[in-house]
PDB file of N, CA and C in Angstrom:
ATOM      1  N   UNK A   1     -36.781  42.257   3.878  1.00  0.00           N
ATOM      2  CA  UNK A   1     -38.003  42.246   3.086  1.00  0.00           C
ATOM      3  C   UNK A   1     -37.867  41.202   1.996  1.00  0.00           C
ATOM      4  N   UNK A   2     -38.974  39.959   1.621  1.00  0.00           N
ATOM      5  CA  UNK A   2     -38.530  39.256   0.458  1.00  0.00           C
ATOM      6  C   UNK A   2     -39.612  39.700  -0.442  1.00  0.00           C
ATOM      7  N   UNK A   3     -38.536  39.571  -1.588  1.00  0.00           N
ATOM      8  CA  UNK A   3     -39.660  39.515  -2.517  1.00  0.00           C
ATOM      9  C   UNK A   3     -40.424  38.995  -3.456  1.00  0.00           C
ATOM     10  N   UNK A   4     -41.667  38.753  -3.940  1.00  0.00           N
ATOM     11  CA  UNK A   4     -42.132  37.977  -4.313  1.00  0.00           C
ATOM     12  C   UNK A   4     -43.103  38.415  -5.424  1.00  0.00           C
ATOM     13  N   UNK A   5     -42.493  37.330  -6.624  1.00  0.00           N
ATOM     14  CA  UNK A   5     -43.791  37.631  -7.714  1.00  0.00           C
ATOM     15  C   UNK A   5     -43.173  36.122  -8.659  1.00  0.00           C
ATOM     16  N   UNK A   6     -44.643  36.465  -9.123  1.00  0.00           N
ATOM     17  CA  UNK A   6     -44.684  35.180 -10.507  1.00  0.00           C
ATOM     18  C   UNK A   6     -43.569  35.101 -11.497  1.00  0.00           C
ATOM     19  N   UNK A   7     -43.177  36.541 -11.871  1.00  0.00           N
ATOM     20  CA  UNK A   7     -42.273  36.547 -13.154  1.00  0.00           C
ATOM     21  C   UNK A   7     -41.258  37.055 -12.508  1.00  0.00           C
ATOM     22  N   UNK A   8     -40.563  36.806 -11.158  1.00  0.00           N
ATOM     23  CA  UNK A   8     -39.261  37.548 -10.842  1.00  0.00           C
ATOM     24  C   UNK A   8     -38.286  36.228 -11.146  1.00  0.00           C
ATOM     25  N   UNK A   9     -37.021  37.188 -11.508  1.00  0.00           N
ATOM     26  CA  UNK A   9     -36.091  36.890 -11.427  1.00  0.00           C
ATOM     27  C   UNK A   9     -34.510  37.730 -10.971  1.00  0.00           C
ATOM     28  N   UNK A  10     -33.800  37.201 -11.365  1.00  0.00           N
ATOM     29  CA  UNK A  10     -32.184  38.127 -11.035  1.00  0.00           C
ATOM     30  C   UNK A  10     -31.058  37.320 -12.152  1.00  0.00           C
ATOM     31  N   UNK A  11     -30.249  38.447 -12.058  1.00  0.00           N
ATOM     32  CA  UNK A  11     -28.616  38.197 -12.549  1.00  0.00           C
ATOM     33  C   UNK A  11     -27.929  38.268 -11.537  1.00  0.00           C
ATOM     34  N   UNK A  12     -26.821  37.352 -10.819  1.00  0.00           N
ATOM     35  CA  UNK A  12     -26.170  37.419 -10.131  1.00  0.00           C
ATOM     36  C   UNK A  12     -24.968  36.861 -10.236  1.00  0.00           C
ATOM     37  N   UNK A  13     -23.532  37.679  -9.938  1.00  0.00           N
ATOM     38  CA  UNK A  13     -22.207  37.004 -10.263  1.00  0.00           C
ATOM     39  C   UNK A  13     -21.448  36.318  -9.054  1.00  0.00           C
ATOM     40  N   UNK A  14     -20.707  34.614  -9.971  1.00  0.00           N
ATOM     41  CA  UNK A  14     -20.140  34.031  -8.727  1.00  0.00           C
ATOM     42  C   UNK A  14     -19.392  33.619  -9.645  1.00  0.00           C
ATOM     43  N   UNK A  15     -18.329  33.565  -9.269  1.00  0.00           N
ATOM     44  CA  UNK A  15     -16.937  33.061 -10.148  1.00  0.00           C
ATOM     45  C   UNK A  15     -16.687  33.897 -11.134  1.00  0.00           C
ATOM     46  N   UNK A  16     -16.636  34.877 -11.407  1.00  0.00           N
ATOM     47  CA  UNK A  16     -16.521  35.551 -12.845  1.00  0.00           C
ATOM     48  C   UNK A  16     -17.400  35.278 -13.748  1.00  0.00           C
ATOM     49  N   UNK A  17     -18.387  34.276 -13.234  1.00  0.00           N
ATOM     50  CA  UNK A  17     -19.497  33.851 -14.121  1.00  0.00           C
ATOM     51  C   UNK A  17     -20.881  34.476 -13.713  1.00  0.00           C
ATOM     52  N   UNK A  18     -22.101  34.706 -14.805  1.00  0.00           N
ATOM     53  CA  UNK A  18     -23.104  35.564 -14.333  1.00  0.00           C
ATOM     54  C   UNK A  18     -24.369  34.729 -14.758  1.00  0.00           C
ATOM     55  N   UNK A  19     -25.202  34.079 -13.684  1.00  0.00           N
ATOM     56  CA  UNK A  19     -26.275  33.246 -13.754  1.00  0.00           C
ATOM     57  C   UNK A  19     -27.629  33.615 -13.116  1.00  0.00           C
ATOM     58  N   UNK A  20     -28.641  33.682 -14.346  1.00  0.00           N
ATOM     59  CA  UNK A  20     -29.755  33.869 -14.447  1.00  0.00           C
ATOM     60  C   UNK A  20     -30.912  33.304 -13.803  1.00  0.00           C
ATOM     61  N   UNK A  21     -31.443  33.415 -12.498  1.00  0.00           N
ATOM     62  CA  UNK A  21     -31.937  32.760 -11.621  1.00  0.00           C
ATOM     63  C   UNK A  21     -33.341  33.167 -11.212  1.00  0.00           C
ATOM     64  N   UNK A  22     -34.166  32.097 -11.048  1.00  0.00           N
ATOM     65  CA  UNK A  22     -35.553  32.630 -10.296  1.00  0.00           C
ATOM     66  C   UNK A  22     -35.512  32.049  -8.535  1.00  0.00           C
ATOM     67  N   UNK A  23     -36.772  32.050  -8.125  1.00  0.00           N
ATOM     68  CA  UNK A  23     -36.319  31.259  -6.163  1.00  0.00           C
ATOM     69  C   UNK A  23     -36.871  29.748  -6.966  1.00  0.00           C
ATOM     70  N   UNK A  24     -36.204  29.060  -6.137  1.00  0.00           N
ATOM     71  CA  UNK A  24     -36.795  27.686  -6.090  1.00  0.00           C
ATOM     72  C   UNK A  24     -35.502  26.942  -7.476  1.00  0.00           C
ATOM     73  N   UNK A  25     -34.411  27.467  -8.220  1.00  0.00           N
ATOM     74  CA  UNK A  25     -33.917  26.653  -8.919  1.00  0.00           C
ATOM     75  C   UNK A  25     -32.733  26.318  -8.328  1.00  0.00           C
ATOM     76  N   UNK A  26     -32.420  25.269  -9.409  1.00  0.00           N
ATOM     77  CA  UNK A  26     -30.962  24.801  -8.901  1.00  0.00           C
ATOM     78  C   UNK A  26     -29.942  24.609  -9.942  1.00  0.00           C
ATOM     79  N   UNK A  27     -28.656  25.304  -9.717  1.00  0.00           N
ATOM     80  CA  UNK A  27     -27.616  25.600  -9.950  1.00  0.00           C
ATOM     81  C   UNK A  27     -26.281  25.424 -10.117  1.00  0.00           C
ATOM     82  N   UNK A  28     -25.183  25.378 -11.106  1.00  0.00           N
ATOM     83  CA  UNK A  28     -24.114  24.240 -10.521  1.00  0.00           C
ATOM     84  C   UNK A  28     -23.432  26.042 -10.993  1.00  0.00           C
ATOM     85  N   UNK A  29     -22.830  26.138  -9.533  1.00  0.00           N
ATOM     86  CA  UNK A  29     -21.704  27.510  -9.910  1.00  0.00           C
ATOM     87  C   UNK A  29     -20.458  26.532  -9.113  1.00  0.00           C
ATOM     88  N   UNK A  30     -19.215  27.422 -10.125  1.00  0.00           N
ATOM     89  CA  UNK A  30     -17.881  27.237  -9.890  1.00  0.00           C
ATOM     90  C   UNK A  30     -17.738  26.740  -8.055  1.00  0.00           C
ATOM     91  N   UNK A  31     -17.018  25.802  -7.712  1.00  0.00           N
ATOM     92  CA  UNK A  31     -16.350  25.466  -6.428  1.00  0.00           C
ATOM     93  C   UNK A  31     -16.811  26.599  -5.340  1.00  0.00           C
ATOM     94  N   UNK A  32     -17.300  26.454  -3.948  1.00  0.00           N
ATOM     95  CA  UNK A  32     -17.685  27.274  -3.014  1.00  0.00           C
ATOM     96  C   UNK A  32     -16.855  26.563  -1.773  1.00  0.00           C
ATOM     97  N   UNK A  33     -15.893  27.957  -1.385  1.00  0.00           N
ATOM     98  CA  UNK A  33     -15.130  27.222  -0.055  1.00  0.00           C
ATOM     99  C   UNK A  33     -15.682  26.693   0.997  1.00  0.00           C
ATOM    100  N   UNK A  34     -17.442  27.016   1.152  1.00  0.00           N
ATOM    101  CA  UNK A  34     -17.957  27.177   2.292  1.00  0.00           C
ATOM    102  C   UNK A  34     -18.327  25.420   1.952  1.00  0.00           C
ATOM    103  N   UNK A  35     -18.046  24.738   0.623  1.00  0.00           N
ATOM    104  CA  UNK A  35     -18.841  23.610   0.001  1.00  0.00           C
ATOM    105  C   UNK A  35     -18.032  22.406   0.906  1.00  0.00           C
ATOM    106  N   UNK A  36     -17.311  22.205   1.497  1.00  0.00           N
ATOM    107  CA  UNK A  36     -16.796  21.255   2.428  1.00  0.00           C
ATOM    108  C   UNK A  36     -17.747  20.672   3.083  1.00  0.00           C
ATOM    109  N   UNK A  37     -18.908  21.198   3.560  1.00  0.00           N
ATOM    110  CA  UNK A  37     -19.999  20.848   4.471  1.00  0.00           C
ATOM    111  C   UNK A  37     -21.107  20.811   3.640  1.00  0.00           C
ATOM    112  N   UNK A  38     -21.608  19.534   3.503  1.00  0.00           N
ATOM    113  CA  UNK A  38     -22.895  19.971   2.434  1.00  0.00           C
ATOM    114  C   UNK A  38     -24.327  20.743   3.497  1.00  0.00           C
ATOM    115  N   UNK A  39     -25.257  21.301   2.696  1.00  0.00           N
ATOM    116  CA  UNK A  39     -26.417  21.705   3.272  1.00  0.00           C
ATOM    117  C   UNK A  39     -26.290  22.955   4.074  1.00  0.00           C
ATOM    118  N   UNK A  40     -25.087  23.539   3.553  1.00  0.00           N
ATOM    119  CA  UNK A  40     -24.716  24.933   4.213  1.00  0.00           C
ATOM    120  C   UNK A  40     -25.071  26.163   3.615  1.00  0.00           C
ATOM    121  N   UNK A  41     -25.947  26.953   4.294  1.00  0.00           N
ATOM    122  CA  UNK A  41     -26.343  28.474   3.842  1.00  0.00           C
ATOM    123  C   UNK A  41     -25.225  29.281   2.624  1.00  0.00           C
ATOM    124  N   UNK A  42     -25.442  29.687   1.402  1.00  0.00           N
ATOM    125  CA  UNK A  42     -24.699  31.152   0.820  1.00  0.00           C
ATOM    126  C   UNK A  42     -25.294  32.090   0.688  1.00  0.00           C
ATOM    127  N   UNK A  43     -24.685  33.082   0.450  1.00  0.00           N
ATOM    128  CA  UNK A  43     -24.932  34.257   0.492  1.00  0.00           C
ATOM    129  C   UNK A  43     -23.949  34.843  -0.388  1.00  0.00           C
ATOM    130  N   UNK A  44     -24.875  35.118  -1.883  1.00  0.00           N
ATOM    131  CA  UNK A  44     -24.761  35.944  -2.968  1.00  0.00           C
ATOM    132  C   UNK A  44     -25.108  37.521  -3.044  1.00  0.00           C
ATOM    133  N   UNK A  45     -23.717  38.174  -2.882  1.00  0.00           N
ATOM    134  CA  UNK A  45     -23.940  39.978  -3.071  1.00  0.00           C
ATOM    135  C   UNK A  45     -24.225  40.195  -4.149  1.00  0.00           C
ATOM    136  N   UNK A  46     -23.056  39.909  -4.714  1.00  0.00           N
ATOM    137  CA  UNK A  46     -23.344  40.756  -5.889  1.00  0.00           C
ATOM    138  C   UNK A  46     -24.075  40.134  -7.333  1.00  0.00           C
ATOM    139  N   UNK A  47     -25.036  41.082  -7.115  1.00  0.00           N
ATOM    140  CA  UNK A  47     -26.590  41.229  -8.127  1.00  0.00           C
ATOM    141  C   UNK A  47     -26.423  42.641  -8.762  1.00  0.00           C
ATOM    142  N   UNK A  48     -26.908  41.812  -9.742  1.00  0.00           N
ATOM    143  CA  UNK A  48     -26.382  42.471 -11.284  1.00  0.00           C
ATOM    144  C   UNK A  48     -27.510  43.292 -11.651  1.00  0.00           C
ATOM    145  N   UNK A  49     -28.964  42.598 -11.637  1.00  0.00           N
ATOM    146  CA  UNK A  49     -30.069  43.057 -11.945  1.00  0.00           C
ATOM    147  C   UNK A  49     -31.150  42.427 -11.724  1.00  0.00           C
ATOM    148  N   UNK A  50     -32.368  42.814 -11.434  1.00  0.00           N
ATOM    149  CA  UNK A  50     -33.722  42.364 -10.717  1.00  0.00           C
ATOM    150  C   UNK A  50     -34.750  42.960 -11.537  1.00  0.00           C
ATOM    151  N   UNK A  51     -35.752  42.002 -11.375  1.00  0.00           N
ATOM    152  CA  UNK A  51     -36.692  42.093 -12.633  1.00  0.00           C
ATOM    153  C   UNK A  51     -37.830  41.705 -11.589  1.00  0.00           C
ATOM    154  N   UNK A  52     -39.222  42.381 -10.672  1.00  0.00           N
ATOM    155  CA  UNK A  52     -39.690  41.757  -9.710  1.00  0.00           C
ATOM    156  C   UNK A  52     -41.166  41.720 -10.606  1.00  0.00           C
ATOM    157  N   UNK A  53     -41.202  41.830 -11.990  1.00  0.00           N
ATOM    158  CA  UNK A  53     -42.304  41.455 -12.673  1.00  0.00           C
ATOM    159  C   UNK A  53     -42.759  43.280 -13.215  1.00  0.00           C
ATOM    160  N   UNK A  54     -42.753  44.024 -12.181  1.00  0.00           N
ATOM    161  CA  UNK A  54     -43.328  45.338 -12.310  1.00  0.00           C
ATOM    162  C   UNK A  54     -42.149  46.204 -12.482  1.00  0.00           C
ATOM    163  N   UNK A  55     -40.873  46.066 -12.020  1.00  0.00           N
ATOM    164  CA  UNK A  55     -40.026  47.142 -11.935  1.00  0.00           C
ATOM    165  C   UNK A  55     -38.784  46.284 -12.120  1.00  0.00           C
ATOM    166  N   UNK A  56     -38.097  47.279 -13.052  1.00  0.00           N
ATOM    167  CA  UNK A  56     -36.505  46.473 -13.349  1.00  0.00           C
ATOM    168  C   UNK A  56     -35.718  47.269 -12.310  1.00  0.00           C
ATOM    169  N   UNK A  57     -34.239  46.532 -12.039  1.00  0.00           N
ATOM    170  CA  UNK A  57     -33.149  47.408 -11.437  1.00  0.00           C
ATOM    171  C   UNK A  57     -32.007  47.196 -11.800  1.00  0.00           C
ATOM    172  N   UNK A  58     -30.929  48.052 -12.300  1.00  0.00           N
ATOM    173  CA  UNK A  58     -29.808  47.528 -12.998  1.00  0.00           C
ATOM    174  C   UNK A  58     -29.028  48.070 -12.035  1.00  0.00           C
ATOM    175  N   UNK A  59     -27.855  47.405 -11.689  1.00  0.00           N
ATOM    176  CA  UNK A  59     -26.804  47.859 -10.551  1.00  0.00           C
ATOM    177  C   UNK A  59     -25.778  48.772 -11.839  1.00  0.00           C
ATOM    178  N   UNK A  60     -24.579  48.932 -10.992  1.00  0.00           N
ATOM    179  CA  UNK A  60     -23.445  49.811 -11.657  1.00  0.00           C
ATOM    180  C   UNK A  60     -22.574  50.014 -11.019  1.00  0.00           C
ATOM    181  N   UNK A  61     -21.948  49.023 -10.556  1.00  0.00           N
ATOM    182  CA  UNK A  61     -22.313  47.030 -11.307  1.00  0.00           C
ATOM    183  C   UNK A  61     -22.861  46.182 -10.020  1.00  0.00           C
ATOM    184  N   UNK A  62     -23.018  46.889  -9.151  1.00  0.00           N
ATOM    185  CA  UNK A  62     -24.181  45.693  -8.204  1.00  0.00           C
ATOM    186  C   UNK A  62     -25.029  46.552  -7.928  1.00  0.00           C
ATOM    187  N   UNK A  63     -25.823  45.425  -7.157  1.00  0.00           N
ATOM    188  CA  UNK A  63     -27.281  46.339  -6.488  1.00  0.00           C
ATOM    189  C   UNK A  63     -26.865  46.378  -5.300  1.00  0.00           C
ATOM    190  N   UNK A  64     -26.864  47.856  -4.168  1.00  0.00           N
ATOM    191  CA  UNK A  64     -26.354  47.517  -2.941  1.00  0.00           C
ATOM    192  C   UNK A  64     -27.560  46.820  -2.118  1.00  0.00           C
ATOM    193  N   UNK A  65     -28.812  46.862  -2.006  1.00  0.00           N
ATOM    194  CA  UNK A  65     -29.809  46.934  -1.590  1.00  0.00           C
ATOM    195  C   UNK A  65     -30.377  45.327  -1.557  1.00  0.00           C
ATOM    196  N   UNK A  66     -29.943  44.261  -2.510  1.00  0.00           N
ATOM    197  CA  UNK A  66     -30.194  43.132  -2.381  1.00  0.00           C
ATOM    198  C   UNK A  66     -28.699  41.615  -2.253  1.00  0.00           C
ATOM    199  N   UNK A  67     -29.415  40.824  -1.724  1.00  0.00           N
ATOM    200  CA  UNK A  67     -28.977  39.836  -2.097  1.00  0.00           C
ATOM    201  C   UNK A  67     -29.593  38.252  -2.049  1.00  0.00           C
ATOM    202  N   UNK A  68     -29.207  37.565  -2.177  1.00  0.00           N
ATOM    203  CA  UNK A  68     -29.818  36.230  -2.808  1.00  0.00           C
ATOM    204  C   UNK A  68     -28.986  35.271  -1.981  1.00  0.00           C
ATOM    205  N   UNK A  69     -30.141  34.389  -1.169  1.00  0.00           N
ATOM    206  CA  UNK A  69     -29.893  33.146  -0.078  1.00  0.00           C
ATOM    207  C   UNK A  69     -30.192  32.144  -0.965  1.00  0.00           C
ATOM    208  N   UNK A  70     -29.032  31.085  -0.468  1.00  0.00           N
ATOM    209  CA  UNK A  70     -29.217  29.808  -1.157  1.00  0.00           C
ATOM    210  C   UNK A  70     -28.518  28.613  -0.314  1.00  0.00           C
ATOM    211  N   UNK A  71     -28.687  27.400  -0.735  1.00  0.00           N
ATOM    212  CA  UNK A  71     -28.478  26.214   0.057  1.00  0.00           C
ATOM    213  C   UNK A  71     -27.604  25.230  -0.744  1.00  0.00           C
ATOM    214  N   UNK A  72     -26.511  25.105  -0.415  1.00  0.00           N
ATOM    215  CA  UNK A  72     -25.435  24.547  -1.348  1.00  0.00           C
ATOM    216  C   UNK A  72     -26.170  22.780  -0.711  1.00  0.00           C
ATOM    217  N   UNK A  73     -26.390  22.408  -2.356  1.00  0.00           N
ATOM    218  CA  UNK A  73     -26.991  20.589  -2.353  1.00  0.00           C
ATOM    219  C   UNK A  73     -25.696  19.446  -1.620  1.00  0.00           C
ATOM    220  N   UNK A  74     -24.523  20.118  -2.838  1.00  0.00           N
ATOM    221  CA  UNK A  74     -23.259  18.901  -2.714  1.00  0.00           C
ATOM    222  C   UNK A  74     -22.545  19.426  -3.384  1.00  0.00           C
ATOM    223  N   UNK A  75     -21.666  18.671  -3.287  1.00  0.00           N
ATOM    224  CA  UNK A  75     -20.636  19.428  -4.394  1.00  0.00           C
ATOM    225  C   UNK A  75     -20.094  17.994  -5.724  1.00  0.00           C
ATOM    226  N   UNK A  76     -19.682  18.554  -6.797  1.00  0.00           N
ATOM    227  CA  UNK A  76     -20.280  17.474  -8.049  1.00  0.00           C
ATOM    228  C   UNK A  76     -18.809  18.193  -8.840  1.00  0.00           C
ATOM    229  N   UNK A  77     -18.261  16.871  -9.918  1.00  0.00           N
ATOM    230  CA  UNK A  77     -17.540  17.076 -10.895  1.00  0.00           C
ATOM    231  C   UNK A  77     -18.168  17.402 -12.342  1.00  0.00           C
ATOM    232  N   UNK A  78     -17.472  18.071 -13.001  1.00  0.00           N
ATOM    233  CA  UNK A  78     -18.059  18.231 -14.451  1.00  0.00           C
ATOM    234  C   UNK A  78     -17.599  17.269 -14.995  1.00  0.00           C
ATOM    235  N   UNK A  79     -17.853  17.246 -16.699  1.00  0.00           N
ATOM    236  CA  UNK A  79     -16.842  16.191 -17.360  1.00  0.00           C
ATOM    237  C   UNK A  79     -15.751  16.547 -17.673  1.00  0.00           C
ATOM    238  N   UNK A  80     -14.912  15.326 -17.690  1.00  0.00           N
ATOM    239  CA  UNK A  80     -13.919  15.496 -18.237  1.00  0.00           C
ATOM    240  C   UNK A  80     -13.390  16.212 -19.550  1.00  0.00           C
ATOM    241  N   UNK A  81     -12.207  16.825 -19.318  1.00  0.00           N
ATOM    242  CA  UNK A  81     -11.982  17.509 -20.757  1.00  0.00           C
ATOM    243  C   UNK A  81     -10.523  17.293 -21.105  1.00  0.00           C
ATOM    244  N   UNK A  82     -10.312  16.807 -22.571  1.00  0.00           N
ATOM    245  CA  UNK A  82      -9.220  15.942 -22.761  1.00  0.00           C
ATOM    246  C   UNK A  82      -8.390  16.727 -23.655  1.00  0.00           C
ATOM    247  N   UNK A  83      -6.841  17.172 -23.226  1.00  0.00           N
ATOM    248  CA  UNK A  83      -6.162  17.685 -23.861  1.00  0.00           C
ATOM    249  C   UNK A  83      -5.050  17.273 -24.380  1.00  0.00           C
ATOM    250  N   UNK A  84      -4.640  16.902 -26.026  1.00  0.00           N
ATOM    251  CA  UNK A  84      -3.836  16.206 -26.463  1.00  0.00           C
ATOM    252  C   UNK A  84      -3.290  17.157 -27.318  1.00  0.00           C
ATOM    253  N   UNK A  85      -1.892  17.019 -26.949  1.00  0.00           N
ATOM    254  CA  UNK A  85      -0.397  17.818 -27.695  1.00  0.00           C
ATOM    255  C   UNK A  85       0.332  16.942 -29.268  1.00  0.00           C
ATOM    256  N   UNK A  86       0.368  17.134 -29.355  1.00  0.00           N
ATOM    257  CA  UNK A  86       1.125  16.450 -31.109  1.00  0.00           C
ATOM    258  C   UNK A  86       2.027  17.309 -31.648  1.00  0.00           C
ATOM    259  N   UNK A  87       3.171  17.086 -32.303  1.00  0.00           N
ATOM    260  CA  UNK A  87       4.165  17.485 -33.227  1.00  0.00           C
ATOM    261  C   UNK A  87       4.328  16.402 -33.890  1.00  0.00           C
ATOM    262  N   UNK A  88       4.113  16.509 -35.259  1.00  0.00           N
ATOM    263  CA  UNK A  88       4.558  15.683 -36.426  1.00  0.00           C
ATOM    264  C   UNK A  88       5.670  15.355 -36.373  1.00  0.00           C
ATOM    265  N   UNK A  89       6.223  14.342 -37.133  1.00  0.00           N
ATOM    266  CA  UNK A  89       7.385  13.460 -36.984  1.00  0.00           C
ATOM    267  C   UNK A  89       8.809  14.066 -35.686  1.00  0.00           C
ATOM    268  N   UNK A  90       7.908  14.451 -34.685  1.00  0.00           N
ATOM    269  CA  UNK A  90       8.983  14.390 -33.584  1.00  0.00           C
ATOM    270  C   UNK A  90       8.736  13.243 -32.316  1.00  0.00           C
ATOM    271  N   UNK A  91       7.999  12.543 -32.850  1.00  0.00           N
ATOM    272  CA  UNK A  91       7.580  11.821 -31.836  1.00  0.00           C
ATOM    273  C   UNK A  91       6.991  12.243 -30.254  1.00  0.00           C
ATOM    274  N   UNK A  92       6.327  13.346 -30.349  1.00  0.00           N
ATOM    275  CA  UNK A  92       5.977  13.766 -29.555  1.00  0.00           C
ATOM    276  C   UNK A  92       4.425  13.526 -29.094  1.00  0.00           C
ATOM    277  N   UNK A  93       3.758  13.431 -28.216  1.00  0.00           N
ATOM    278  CA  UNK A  93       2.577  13.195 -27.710  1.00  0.00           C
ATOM    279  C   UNK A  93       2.492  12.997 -26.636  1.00  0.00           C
ATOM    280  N   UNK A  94       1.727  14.264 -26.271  1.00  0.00           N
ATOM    281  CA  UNK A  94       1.178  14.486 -24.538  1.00  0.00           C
ATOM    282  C   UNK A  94      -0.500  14.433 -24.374  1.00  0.00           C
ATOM    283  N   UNK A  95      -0.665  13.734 -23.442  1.00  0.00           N
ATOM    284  CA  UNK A  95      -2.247  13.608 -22.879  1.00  0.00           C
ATOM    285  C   UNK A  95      -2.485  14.455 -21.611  1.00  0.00           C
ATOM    286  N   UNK A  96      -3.541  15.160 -21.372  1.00  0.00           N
ATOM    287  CA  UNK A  96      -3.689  15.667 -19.915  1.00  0.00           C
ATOM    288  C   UNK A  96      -5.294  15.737 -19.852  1.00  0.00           C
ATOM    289  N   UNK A  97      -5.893  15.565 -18.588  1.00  0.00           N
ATOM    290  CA  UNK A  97      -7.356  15.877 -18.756  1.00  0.00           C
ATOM    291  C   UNK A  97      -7.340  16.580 -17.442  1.00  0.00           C
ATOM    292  N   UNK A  98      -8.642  17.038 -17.331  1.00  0.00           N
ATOM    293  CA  UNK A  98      -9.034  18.060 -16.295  1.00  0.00           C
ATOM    294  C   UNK A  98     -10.345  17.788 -15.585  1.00  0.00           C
ATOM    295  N   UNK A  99     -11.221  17.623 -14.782  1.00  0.00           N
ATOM    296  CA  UNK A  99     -12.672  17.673 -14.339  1.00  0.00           C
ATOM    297  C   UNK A  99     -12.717  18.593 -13.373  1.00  0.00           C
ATOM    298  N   UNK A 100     -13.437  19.730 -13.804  1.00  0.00           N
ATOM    299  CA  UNK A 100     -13.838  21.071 -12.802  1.00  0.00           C
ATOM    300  C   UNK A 100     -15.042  20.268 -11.630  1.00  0.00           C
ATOM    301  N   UNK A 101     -14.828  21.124 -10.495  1.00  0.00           N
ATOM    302  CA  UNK A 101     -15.518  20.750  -9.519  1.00  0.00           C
ATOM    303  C   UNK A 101     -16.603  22.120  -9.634  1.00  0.00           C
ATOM    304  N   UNK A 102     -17.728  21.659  -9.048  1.00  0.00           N
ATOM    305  CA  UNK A 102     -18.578  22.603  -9.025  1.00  0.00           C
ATOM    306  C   UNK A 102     -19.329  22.608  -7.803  1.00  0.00           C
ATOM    307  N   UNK A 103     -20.203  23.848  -7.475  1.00  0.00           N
ATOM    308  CA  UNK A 103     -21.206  23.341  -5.982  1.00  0.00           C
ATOM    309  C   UNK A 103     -22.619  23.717  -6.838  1.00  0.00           C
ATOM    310  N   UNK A 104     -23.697  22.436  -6.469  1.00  0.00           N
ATOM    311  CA  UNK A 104     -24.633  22.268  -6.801  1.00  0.00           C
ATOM    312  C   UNK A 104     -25.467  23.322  -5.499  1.00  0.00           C
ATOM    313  N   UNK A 105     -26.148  24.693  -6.422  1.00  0.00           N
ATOM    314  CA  UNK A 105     -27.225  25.470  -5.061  1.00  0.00           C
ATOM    315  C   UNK A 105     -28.136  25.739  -5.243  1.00  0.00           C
ATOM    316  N   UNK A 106     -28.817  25.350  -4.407  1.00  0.00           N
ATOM    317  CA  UNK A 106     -30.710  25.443  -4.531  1.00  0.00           C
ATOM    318  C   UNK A 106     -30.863  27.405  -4.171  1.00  0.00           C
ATOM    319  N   UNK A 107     -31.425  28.133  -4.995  1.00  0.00           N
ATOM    320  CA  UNK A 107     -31.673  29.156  -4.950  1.00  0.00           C
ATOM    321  C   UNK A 107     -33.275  29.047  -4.128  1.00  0.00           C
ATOM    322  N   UNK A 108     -32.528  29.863  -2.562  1.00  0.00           N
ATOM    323  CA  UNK A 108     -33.805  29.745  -1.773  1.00  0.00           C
ATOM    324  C   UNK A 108     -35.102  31.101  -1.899  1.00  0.00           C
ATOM    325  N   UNK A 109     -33.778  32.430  -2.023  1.00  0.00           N
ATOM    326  CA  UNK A 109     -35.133  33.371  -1.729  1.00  0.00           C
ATOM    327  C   UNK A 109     -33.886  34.556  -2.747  1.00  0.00           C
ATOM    328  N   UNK A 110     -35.005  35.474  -2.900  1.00  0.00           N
ATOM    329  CA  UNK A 110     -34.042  36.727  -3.518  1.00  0.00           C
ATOM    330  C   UNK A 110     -34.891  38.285  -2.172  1.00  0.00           C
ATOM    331  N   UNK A 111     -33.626  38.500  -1.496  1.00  0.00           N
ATOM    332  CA  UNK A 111     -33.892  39.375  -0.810  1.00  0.00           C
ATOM    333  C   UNK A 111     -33.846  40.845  -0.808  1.00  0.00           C
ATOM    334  N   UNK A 112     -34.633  41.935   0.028  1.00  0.00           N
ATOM    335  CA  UNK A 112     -34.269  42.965  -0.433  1.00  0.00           C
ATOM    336  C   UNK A 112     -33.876  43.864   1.134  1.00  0.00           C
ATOM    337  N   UNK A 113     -32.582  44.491   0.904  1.00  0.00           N
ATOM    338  CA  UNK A 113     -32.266  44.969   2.595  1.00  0.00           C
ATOM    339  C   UNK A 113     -33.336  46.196   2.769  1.00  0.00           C
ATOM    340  N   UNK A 114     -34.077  46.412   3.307  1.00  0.00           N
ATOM    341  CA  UNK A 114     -34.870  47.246   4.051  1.00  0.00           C
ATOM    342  C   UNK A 114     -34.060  48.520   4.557  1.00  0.00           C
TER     343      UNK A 114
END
């Protein structure tokens, strides 16, 4: 069953991270193994909470009853983030940087299992 309204949205968790989504946006969540192949189907369980304009639903801590299809774009780096070590007169100084990878996903539909 999909569902559909003007003011819906959802909470849904991917990576330990929890992102606030309507259908039709797009998204950069943490690295997706399935992200090797671009233009490949996901499939997000666990939903946190649904808002379909008329009726809220809060899981505890998911909703078993839904989940949320989406279309991974590509996969994309963040920026860089630069980490520098120092100790005063020991002559010490270390540089390291990092760039997280992310998968860019078009949020296609928010579903409900029948």
């Amino acid at each position: 069953m999909l569902l559909q309204g003007k003011n819906m949205y959802a909470i849904f968790e991917s990576g330990s991270k929890q992102y606030l989504i309507k259908e039709g946006d797009i998204i950069e969540v943490e690295l997706l193994k399935k992200s090797s192949s671009e233009k490949t189907d996901v499939e997000f369980k666990n939903v946190l909470f649904i808002n379909d304009g008329k009726n809220i639903e809060i899981g505890t801590p998911y909703l078993k009853n839904y989940y949320i299809n989406g279309k991974i774009l590509k996969e994309i780096k963040g920026p860089k983030v630069i980490a520098f070590k120092y100790k005063r007169r020991k002559n010490y100084k270390k540089t390291t940087g990092h760039r997280q990878k992310y998968s860019k996903v078009q949020i296609l539909k928010i579903n409900k299992v029948s």
